[in-house]
PDB file of N, CA and C in Angstrom:
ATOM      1  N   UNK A   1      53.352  56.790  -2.968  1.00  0.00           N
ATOM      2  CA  UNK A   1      53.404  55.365  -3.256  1.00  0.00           C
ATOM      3  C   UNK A   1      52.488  54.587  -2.294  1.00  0.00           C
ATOM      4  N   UNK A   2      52.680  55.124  -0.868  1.00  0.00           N
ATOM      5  CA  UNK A   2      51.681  54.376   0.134  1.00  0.00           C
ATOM      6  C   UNK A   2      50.142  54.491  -0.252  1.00  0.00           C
ATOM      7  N   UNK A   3      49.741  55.655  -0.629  1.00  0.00           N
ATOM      8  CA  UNK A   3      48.655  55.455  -0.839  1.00  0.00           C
ATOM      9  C   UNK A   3      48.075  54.587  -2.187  1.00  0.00           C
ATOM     10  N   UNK A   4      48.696  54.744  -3.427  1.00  0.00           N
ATOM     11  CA  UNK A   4      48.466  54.292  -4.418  1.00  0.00           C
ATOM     12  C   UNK A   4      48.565  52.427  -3.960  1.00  0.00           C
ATOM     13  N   UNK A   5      49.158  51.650  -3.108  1.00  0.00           N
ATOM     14  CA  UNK A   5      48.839  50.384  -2.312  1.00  0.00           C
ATOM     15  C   UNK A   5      47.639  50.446  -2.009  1.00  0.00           C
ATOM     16  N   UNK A   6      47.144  51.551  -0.852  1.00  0.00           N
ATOM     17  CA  UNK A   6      45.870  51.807  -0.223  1.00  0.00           C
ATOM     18  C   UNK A   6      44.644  51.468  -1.312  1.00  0.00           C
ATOM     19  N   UNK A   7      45.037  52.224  -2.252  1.00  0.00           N
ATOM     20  CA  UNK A   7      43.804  52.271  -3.233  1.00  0.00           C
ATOM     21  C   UNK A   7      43.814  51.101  -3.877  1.00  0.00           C
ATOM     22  N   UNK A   8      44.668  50.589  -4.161  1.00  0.00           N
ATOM     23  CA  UNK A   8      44.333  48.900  -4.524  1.00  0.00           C
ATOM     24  C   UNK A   8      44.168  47.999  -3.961  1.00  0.00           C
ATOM     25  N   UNK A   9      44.368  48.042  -2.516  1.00  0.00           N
ATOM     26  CA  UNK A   9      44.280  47.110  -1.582  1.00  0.00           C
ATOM     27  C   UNK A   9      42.606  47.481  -1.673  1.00  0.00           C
ATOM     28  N   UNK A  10      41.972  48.813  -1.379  1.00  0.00           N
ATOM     29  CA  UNK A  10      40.685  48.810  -1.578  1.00  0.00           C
ATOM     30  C   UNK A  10      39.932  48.339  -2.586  1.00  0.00           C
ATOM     31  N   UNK A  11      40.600  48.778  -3.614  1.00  0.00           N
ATOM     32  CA  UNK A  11      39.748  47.834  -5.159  1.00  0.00           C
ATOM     33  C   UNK A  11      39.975  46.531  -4.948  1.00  0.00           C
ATOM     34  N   UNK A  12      40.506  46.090  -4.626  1.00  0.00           N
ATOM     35  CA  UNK A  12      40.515  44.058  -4.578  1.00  0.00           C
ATOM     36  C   UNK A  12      39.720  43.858  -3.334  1.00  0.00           C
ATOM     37  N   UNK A  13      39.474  44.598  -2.364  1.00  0.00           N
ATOM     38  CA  UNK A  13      38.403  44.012  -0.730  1.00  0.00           C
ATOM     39  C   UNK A  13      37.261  44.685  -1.557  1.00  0.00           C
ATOM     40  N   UNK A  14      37.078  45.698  -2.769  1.00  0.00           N
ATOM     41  CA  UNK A  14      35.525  46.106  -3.137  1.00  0.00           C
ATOM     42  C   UNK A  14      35.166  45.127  -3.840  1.00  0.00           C
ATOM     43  N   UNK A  15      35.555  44.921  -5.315  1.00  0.00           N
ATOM     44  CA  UNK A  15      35.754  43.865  -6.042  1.00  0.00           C
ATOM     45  C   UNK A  15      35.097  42.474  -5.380  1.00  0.00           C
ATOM     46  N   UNK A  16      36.016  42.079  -4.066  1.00  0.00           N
ATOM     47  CA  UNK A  16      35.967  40.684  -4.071  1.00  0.00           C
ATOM     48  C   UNK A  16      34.514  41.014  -2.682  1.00  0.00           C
ATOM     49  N   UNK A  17      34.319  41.563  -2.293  1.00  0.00           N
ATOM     50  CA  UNK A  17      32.753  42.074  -1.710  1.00  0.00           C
ATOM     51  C   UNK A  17      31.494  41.600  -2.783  1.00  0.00           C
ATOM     52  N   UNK A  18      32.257  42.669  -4.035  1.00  0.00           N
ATOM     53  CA  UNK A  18      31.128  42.975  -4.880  1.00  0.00           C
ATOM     54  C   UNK A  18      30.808  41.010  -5.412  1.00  0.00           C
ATOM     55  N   UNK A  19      32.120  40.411  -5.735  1.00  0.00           N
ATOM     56  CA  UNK A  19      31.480  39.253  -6.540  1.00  0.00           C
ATOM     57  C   UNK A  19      31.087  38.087  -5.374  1.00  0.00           C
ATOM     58  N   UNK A  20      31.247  38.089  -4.317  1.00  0.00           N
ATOM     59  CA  UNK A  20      30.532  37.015  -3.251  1.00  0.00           C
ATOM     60  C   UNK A  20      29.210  37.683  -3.166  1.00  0.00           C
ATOM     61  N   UNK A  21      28.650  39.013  -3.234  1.00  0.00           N
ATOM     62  CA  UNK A  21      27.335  39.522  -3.287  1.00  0.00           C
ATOM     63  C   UNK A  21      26.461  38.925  -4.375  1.00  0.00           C
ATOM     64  N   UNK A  22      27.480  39.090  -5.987  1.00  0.00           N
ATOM     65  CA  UNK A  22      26.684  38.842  -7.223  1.00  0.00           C
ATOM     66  C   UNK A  22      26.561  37.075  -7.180  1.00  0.00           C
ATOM     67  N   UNK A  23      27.352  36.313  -5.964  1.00  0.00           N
ATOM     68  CA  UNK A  23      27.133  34.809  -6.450  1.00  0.00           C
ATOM     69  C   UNK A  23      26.261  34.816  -5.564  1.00  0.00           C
ATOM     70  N   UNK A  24      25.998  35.431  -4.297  1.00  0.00           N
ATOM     71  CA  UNK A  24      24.670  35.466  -3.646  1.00  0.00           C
ATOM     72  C   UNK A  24      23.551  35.226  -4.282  1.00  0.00           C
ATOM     73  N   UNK A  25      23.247  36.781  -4.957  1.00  0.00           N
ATOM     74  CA  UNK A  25      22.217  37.332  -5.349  1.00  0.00           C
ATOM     75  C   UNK A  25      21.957  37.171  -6.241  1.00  0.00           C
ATOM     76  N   UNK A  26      22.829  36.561  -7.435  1.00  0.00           N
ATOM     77  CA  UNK A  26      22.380  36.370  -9.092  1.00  0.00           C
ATOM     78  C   UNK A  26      22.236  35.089  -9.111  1.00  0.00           C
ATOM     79  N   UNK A  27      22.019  34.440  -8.337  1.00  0.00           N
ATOM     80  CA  UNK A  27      21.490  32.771  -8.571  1.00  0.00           C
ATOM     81  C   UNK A  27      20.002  32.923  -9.039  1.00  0.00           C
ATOM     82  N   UNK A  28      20.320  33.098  -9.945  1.00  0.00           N
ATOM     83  CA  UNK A  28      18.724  33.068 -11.329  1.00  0.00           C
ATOM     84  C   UNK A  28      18.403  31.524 -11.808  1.00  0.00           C
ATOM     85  N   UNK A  29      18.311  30.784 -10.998  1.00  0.00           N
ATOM     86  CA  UNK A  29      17.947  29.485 -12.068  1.00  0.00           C
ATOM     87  C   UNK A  29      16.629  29.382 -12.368  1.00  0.00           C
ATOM     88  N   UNK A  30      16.391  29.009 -13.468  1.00  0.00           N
ATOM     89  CA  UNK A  30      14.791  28.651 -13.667  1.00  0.00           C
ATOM     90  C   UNK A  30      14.151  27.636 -12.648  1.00  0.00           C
ATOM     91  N   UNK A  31      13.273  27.625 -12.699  1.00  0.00           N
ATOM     92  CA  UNK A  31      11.682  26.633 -12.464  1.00  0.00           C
ATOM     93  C   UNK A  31      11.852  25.508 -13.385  1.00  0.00           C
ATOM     94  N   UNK A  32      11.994  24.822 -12.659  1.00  0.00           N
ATOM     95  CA  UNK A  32      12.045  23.233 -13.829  1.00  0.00           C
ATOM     96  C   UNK A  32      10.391  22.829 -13.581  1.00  0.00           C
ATOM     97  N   UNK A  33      10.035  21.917 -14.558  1.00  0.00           N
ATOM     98  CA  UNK A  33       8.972  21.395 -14.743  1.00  0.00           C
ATOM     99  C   UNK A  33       9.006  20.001 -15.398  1.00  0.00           C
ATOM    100  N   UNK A  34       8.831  19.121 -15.262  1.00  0.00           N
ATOM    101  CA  UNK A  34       8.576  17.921 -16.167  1.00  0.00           C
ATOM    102  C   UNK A  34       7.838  17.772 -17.202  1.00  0.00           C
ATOM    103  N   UNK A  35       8.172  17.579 -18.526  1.00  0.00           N
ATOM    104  CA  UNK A  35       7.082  17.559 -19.341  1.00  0.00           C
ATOM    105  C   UNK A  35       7.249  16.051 -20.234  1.00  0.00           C
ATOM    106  N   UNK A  36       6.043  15.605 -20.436  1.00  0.00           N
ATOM    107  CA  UNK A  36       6.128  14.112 -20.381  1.00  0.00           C
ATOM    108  C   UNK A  36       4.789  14.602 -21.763  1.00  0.00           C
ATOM    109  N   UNK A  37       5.104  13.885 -22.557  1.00  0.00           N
ATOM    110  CA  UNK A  37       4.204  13.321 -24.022  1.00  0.00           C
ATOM    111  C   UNK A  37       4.450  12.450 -24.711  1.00  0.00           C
ATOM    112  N   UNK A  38       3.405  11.560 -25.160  1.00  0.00           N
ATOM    113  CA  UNK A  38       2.928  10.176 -25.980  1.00  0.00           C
ATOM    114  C   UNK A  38       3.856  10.490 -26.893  1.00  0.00           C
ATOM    115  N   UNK A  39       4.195   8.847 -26.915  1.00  0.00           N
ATOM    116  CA  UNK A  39       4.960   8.719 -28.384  1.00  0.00           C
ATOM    117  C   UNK A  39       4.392   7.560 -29.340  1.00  0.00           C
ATOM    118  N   UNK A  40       4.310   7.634 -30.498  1.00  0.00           N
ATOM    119  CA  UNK A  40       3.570   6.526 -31.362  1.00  0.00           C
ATOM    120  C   UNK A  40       4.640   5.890 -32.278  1.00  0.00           C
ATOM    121  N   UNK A  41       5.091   4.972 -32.200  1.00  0.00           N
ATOM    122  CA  UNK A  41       6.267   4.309 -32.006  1.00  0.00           C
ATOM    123  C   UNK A  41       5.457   3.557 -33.786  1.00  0.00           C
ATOM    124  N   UNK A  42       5.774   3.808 -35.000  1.00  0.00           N
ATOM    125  CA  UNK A  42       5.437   2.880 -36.164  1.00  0.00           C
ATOM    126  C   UNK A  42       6.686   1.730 -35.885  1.00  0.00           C
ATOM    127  N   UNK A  43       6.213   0.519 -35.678  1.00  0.00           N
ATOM    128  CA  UNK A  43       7.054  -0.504 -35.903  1.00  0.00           C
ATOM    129  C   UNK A  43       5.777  -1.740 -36.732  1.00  0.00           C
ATOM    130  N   UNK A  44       6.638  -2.366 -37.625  1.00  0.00           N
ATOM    131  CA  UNK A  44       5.861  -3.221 -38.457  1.00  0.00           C
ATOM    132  C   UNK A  44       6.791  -4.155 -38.569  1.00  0.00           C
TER     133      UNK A  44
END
């Protein structure tokens, strides 16, 4: 029984390792850019 604790106490400290690594490291955001074009506005 003690060990079967052990081993889950390890999967939740790997786990919670692993996802503060992936919010590290997977911050993928794009490159923003501005893009700006004419508009021809028909008003009569």
């Amino acid at each position: 029984m003690w060990r079967l604790i052990k081993l889950l106490f390890f999967l939740v400290v790997i786990a919670a390792i692993g996802l503060v690594g992936y919010a590290y490291i997977a911050d993928l955001t794009p490159t923003q850019q501005r893009v700006s074009e004419p508009v021809t506005l028909d008003v009569d």
